[in-house]
C-alpha atoms as a PDB file:
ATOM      1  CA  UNK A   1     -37.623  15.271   1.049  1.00  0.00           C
ATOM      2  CA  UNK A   2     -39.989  17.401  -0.862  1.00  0.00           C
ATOM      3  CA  UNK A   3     -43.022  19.246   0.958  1.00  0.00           C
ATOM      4  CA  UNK A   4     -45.583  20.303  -1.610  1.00  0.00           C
ATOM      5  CA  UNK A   5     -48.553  22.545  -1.296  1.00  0.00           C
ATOM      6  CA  UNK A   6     -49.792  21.757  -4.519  1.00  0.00           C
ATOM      7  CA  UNK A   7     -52.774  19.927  -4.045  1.00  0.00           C
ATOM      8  CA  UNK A   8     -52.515  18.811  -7.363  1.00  0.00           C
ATOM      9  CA  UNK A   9     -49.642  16.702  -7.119  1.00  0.00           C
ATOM     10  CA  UNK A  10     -49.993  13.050  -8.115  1.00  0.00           C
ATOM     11  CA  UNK A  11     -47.256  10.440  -7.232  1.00  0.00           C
ATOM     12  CA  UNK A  12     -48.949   8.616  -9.935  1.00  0.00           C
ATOM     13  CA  UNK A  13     -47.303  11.161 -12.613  1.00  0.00           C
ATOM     14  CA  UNK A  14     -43.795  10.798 -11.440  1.00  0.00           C
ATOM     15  CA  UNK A  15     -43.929   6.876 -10.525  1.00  0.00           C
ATOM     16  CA  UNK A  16     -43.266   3.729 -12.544  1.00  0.00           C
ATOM     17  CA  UNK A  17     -45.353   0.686 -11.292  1.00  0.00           C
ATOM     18  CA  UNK A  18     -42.843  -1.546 -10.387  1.00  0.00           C
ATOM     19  CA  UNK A  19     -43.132  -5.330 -11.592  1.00  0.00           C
ATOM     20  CA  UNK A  20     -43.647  -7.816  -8.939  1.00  0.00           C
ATOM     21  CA  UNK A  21     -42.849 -11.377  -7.376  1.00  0.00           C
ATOM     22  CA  UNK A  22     -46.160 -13.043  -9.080  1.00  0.00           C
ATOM     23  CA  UNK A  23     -46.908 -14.691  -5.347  1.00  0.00           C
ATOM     24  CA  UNK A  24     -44.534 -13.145  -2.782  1.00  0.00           C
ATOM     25  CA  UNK A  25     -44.636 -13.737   0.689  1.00  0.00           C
ATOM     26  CA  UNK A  26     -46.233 -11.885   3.546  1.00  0.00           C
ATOM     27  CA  UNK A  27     -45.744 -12.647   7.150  1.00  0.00           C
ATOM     28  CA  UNK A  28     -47.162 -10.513   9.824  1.00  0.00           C
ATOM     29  CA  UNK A  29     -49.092 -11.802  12.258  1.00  0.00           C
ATOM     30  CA  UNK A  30     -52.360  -9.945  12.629  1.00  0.00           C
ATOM     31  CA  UNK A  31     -52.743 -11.587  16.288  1.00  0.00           C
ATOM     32  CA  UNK A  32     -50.004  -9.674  17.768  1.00  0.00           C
ATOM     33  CA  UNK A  33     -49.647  -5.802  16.441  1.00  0.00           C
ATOM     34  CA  UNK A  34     -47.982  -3.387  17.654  1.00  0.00           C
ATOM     35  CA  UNK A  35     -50.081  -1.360  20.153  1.00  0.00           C
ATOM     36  CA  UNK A  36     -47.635   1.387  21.705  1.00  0.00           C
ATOM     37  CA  UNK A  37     -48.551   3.331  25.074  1.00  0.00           C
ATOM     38  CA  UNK A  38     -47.474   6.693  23.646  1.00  0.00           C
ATOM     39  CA  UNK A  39     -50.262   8.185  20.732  1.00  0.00           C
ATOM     40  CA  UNK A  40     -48.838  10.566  18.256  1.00  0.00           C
ATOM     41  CA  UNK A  41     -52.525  12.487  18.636  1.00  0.00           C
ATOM     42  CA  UNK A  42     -51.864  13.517  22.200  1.00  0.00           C
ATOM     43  CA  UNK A  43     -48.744  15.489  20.926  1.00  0.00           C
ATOM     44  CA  UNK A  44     -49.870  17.292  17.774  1.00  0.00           C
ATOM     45  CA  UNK A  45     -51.216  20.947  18.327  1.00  0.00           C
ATOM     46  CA  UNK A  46     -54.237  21.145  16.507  1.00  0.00           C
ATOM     47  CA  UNK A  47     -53.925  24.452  15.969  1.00  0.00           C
ATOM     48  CA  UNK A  48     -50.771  24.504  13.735  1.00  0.00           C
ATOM     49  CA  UNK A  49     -51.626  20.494  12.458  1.00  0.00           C
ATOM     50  CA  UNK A  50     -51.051  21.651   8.898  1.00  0.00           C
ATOM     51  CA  UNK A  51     -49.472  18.775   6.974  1.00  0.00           C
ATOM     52  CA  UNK A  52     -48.197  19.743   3.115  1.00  0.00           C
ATOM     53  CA  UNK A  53     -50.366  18.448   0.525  1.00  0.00           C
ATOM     54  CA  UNK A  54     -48.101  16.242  -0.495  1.00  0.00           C
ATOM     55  CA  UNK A  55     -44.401  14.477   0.752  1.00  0.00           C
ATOM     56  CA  UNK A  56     -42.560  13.028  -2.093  1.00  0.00           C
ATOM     57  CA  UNK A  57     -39.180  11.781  -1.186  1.00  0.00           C
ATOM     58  CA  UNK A  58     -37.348  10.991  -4.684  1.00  0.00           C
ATOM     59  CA  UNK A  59     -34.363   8.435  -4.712  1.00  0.00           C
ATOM     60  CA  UNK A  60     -34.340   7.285  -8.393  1.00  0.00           C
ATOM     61  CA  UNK A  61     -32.135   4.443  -8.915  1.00  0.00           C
ATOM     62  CA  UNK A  62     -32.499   3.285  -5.436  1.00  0.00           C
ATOM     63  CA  UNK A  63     -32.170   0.040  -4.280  1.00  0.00           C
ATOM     64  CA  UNK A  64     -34.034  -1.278  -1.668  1.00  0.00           C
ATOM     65  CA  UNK A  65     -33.762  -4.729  -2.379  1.00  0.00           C
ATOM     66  CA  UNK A  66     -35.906  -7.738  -1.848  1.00  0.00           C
ATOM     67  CA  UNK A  67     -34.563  -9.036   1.753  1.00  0.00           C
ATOM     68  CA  UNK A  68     -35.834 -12.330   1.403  1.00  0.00           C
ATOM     69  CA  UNK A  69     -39.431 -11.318   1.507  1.00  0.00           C
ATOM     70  CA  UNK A  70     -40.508 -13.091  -1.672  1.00  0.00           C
ATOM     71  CA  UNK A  71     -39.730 -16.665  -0.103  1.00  0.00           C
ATOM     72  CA  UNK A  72     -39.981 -15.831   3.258  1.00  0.00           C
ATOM     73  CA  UNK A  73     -42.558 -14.273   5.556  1.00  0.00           C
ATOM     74  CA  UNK A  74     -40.489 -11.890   6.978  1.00  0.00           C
ATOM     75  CA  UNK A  75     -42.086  -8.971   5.920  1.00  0.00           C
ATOM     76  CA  UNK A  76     -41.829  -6.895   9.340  1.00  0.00           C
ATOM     77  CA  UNK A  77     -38.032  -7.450   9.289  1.00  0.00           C
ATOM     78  CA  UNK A  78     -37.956  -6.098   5.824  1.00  0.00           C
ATOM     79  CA  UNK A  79     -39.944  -3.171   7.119  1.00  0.00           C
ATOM     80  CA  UNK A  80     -38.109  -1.922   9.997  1.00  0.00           C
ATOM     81  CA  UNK A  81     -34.512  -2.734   7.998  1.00  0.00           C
ATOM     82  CA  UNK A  82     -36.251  -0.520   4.988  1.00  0.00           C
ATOM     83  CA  UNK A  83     -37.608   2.576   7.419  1.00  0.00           C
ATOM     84  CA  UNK A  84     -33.700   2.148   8.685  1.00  0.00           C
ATOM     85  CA  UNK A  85     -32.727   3.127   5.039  1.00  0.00           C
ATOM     86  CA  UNK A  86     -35.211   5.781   4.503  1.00  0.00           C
ATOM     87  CA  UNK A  87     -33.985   7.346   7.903  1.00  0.00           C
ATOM     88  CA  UNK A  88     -30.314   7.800   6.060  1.00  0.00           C
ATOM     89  CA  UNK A  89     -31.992   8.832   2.526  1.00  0.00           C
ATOM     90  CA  UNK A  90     -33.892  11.383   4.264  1.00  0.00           C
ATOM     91  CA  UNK A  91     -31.056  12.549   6.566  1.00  0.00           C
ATOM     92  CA  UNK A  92     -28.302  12.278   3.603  1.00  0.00           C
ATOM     93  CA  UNK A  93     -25.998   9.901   5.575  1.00  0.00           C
ATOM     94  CA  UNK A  94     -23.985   6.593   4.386  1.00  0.00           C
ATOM     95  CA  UNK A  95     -27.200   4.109   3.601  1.00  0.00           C
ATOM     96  CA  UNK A  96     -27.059   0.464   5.285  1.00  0.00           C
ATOM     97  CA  UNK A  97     -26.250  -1.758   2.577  1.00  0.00           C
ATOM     98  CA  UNK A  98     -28.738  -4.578   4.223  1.00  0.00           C
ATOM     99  CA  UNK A  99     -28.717  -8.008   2.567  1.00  0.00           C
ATOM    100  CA  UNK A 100     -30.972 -10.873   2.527  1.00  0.00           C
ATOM    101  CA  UNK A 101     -28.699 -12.746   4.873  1.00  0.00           C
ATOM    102  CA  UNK A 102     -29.043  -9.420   7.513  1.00  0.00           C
ATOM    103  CA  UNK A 103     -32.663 -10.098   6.941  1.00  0.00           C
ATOM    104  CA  UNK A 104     -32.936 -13.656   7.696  1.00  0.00           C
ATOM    105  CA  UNK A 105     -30.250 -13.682  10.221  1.00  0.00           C
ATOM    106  CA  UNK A 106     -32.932 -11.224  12.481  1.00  0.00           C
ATOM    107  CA  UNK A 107     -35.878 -13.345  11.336  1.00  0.00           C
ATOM    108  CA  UNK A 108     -34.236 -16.105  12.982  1.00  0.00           C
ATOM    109  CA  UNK A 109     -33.264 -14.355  16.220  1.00  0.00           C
ATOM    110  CA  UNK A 110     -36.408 -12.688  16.799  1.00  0.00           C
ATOM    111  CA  UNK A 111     -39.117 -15.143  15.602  1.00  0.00           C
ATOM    112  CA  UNK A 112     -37.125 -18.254  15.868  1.00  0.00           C
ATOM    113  CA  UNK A 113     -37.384 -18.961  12.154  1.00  0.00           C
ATOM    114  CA  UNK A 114     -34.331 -22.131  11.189  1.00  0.00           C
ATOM    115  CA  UNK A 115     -33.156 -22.057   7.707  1.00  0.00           C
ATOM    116  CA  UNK A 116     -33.293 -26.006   7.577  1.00  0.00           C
ATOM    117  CA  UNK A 117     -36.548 -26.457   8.579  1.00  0.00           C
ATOM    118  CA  UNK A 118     -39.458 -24.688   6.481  1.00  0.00           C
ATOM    119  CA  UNK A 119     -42.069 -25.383   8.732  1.00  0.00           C
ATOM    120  CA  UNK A 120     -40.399 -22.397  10.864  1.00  0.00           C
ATOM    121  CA  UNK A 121     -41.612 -20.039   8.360  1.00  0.00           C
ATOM    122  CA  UNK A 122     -44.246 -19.210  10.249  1.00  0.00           C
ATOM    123  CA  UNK A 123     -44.356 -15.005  10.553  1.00  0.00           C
ATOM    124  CA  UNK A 124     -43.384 -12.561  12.577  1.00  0.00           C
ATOM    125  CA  UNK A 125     -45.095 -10.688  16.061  1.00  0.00           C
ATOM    126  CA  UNK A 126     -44.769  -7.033  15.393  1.00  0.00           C
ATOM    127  CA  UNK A 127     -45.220  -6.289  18.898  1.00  0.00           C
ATOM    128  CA  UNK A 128     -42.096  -8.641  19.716  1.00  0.00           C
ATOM    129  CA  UNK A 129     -39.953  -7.363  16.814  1.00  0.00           C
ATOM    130  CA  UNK A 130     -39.836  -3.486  18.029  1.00  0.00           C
ATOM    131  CA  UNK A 131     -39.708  -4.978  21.603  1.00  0.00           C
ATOM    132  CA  UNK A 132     -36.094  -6.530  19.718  1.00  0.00           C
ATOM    133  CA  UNK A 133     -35.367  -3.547  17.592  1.00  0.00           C
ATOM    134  CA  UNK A 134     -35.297  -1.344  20.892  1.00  0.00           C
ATOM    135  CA  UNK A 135     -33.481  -3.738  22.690  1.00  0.00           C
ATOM    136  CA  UNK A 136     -30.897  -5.429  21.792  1.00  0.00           C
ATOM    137  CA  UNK A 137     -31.324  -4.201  18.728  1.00  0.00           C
ATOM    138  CA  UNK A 138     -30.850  -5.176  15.054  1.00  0.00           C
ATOM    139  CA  UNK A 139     -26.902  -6.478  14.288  1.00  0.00           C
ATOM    140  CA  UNK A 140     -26.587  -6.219  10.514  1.00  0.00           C
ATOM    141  CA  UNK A 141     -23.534  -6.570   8.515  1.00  0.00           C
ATOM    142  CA  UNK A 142     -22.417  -3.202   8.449  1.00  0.00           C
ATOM    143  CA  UNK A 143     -21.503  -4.275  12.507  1.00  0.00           C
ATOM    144  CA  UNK A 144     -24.438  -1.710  13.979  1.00  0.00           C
ATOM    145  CA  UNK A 145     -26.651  -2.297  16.571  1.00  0.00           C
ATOM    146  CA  UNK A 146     -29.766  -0.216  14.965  1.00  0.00           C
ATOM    147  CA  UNK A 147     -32.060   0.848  17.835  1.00  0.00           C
ATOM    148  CA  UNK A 148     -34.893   2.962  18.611  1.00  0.00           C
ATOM    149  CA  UNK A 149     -35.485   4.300  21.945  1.00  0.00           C
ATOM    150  CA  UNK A 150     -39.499   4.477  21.417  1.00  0.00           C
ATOM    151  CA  UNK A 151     -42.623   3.390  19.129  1.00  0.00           C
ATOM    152  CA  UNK A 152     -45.941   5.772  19.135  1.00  0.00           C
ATOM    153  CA  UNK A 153     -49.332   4.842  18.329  1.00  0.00           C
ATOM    154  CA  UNK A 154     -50.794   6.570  15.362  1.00  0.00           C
ATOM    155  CA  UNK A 155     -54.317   6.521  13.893  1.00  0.00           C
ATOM    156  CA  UNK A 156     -54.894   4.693  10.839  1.00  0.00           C
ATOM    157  CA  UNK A 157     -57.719   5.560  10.624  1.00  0.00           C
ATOM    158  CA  UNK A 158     -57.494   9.775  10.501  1.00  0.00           C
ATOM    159  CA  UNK A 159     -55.409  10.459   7.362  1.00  0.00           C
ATOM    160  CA  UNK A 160     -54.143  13.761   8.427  1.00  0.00           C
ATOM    161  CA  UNK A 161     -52.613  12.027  11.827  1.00  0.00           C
ATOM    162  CA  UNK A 162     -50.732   9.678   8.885  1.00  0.00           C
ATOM    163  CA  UNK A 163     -49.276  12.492   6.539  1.00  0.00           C
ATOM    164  CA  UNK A 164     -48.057  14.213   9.571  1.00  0.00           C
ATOM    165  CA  UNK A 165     -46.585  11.189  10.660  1.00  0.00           C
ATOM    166  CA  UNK A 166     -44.885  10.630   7.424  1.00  0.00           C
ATOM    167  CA  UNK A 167     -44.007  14.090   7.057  1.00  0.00           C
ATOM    168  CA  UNK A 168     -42.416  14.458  10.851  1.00  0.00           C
ATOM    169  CA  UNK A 169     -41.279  10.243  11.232  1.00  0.00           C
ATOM    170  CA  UNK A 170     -40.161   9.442   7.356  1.00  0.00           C
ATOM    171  CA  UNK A 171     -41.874   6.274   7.861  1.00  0.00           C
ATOM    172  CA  UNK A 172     -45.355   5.077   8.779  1.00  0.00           C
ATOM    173  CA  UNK A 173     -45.397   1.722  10.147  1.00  0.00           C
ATOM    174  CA  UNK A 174     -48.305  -0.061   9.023  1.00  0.00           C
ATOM    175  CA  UNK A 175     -49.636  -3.437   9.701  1.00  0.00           C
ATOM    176  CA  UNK A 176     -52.011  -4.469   6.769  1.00  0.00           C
ATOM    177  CA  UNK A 177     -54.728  -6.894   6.294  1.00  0.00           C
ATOM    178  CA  UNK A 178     -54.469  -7.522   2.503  1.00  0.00           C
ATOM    179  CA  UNK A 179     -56.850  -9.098   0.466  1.00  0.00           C
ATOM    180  CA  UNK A 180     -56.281 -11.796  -2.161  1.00  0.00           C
ATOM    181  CA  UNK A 181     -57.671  -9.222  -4.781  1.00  0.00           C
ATOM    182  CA  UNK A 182     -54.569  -7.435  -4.342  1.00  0.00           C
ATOM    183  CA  UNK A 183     -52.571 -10.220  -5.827  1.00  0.00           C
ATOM    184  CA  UNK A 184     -50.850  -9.493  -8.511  1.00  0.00           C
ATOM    185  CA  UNK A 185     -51.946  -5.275  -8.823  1.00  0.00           C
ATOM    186  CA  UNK A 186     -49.500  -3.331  -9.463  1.00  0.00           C
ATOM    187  CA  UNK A 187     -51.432  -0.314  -7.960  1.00  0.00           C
ATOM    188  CA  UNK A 188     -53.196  -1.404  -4.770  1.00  0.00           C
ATOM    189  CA  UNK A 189     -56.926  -0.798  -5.118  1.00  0.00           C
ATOM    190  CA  UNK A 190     -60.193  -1.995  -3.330  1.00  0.00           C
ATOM    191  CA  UNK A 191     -61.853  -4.671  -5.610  1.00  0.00           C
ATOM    192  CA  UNK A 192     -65.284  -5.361  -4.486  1.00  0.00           C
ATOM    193  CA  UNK A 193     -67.097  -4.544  -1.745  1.00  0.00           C
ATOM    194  CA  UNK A 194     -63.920  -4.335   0.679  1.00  0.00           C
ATOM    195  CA  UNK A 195     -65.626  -6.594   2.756  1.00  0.00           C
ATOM    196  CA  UNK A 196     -66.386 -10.129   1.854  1.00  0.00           C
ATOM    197  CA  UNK A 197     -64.902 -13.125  -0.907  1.00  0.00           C
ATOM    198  CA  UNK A 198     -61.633 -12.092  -2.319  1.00  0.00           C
ATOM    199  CA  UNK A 199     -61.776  -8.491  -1.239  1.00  0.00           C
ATOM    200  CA  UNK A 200     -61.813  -9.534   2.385  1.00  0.00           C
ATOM    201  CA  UNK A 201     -59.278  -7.781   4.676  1.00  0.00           C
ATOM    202  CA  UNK A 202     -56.874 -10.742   5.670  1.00  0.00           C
ATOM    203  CA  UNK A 203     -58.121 -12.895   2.716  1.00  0.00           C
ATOM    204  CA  UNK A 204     -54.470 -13.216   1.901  1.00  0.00           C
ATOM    205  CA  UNK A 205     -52.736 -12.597   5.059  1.00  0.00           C
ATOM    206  CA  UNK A 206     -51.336  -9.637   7.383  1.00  0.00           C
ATOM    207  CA  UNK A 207     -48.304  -7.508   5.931  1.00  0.00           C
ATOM    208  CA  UNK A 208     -45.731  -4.997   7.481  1.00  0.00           C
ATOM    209  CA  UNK A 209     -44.802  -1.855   5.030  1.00  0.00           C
ATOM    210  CA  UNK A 210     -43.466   1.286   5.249  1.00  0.00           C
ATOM    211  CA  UNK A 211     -45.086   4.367   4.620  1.00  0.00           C
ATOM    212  CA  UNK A 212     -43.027   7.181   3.245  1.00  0.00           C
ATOM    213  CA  UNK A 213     -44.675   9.421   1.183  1.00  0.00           C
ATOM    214  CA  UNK A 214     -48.430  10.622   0.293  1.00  0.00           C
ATOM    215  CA  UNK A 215     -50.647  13.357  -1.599  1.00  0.00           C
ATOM    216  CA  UNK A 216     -54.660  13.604  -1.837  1.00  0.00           C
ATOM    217  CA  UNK A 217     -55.118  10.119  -3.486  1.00  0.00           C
ATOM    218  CA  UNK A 218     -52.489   7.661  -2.773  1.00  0.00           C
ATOM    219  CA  UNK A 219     -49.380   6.571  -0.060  1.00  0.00           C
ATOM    220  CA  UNK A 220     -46.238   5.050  -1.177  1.00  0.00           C
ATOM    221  CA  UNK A 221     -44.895   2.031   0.471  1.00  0.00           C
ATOM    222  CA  UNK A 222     -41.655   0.094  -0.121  1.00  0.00           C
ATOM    223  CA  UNK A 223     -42.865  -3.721  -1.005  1.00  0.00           C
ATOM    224  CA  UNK A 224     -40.839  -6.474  -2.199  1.00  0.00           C
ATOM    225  CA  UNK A 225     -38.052  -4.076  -3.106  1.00  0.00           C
ATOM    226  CA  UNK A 226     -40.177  -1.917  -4.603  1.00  0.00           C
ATOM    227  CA  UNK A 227     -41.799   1.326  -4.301  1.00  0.00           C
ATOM    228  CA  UNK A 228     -45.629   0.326  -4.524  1.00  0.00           C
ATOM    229  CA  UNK A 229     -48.335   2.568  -4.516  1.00  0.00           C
ATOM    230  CA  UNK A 230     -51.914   1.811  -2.650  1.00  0.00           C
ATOM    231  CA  UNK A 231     -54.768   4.820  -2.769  1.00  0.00           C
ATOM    232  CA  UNK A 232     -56.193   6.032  -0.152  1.00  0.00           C
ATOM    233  CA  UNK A 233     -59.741   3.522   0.164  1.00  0.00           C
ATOM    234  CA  UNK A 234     -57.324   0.857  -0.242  1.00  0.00           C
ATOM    235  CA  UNK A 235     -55.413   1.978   3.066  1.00  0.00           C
ATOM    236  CA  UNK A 236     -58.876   2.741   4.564  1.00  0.00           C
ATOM    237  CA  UNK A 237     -60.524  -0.799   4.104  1.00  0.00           C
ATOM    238  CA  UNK A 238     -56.999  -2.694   5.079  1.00  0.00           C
ATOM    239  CA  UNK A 239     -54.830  -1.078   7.123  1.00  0.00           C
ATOM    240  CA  UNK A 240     -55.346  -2.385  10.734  1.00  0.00           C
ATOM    241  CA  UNK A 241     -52.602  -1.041  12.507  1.00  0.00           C
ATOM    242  CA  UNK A 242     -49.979   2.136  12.425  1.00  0.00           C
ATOM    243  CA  UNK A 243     -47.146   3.562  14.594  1.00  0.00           C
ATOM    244  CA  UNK A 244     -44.290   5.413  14.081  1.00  0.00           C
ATOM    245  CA  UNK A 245     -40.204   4.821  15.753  1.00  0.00           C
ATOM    246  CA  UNK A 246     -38.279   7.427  17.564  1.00  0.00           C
ATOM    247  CA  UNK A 247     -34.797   6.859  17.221  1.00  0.00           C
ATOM    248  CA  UNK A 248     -32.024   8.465  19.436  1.00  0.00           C
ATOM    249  CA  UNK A 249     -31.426  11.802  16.613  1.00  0.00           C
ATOM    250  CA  UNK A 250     -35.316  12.330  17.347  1.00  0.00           C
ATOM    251  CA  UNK A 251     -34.599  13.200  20.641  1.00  0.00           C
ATOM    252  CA  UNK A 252     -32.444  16.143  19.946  1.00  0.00           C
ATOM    253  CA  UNK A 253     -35.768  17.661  18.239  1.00  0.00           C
ATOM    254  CA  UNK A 254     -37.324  20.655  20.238  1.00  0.00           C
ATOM    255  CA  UNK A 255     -40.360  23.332  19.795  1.00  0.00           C
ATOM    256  CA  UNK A 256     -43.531  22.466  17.297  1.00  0.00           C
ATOM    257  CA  UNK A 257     -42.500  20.477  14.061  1.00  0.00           C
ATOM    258  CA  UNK A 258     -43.540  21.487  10.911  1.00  0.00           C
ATOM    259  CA  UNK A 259     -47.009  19.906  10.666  1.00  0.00           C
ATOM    260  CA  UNK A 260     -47.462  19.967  14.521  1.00  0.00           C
ATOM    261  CA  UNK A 261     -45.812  17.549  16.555  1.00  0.00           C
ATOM    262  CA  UNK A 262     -44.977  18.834  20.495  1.00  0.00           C
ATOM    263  CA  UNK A 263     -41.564  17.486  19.921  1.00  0.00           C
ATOM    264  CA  UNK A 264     -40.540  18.827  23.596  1.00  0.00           C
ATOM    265  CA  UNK A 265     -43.585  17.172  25.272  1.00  0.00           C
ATOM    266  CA  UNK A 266     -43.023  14.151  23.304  1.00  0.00           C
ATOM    267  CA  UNK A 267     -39.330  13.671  23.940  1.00  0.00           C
ATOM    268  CA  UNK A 268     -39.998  14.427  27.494  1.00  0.00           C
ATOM    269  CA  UNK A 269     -42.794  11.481  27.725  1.00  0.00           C
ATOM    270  CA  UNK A 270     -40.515   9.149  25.812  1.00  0.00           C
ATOM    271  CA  UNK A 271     -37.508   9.705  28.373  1.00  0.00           C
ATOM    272  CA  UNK A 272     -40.143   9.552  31.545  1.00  0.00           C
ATOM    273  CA  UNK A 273     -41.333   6.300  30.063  1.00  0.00           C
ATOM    274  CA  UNK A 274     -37.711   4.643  29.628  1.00  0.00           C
ATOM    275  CA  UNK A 275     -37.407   5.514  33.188  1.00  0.00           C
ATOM    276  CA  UNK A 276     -40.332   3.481  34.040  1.00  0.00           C
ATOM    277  CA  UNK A 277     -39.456   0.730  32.127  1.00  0.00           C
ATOM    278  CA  UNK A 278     -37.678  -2.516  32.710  1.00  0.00           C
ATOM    279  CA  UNK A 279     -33.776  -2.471  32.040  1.00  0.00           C
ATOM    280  CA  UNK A 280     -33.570  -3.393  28.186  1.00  0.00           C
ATOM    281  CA  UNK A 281     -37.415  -2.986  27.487  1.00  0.00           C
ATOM    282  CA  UNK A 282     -38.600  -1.559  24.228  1.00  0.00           C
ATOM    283  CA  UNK A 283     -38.641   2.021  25.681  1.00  0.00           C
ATOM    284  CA  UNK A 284     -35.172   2.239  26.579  1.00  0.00           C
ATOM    285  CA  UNK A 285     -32.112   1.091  25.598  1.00  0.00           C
ATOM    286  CA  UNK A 286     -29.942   4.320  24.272  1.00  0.00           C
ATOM    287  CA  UNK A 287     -29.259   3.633  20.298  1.00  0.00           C
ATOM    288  CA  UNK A 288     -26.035   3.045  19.259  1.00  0.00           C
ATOM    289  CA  UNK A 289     -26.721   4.627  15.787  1.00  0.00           C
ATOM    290  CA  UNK A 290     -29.910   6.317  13.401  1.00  0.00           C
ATOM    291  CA  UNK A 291     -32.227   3.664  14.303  1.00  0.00           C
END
């Protein structure tokens, strides 16, 4: 990872827009978001809440690979199996080498999706897949339960809470209410009036993407295998929904982070709350490896 304090940086001039699935699938269900008790706000001092101008996180050649998002509306799966492989990019560990099967195998054990019959397709609760992801965790192929020990609300709405979250987290969960005008952009911009016909949020359905890197005029998400960027309106008029995981290496974090997360009030919330909570619930179960 790259922190830069040059506020001119652009992603824009280092990033190929990536071609596209003409009509890939979505999948998130925009009843049922994730709405976590913790709030990153209540743990950032204000005072040293300094995020860099920009977080660029380079991996050329890459591959994040589709997951079976373009034919099926797994899209939340594909983003919590993608943050998993941004946590070992950033961290410079062995990468996951997830396949579509890994993602359709958890589609099917945590929305009850059946291969052989297509009217099962039917999207995934985000709430109920990091309930899963915490407890019992995602099985993959590489034979790892990937957990997280705790999700925590942040505010889509207040772009500095989101570029420290991206700059302390790696990824920014996001649930998104995209329009239909964002079909086939390679660039995700607001079309219209951000409110009504084609530019409506939801027009086209509710999406689950990772955020992992920013400057002043853009985010970067991972999308259908891609790296897709969406400027900042965009995120403004669509994004409905944002937290971030804590997996078990978060806990070992102490003092202020770097853009000015309490890490040692945090933590200490985050193992008070797994006390409180039901054997196997989402805030507790210790992972078994990064996320």
């Amino acid at each position: 990872m790259t922190r830069i304090s040059d506020t001119s940086f652009r992603l824009r001039d280092h990033h190929e827009p990536p071609a596209l699935p003409a009509l890939p699938k979505l999948g998130l269900n925009l009843e049922a978001l994730q709405r976590p008790a913790l709030k990153l706000a209540d743990y950032i001092h204000a005072e040293l809440a300094n995020p860099p101008a920009a977080v660029s996180r380079p991996h050329p050649g890459f591959n994040w690979g589709m997951l079976a998002n373009d034919r099926l509306g797994d899209c939340v799966i594909a983003m919590m199996l993608h943050s998993i492989e941004d946590f070992h990019l950033d961290a410079k560990t062995p990468v996951p080498a997830f396949t579509d099967e890994d993602a359709i195998k958890l589609y099917s054990e945590i929305t009850g999706y059946d291969p052989s019959d297509p009217n099962t397709d039917q999207g995934t609760n985000e709430a109920t897949a990091m309930a899963y992801w915490g407890h019992p965790g995602l099985r993959t192929s590489d034979g790892v339960d990937h957990q997280i020990v705790a999700t925590v609300a942040v505010d889509p709405g207040n772009l500095n809470e989101c570029r420290i979250a991206i700059d302390e987290f790696v990824a920014l969960q996001i649930g998104i209410a995209l329009p239909i005008s964002a079909q086939g952009q390679r660039e995700w911009t607001v079309v219209g009036d951000g409110r009504t016909g084609h530019s409506a949020p939801g027009s086209w359905g509710g999406h689950g993407i990772p955020f992992r890197e920013y400057d002043a005029e853009t985010f970067k998400c991972v999308t259908w295998g891609a790296e897709l960027l969406l400027t900042v309106p965009f995120h403004q008029a669509y994004s409905q929904e944002a937290h971030v995981v804590v997996t078990r290496e978060m806990l070992d974090k102490t003092g202020v982070g770097p853009s000015g997360v309490a890490w040692d009030e945090l933590v200490a919330d985050i193992k008070a709350l797994s006390q409180q909570s039901p054997a196997g619930g989402p805030a507790g179960a210790p992972a078994t490896a990064l996320a």
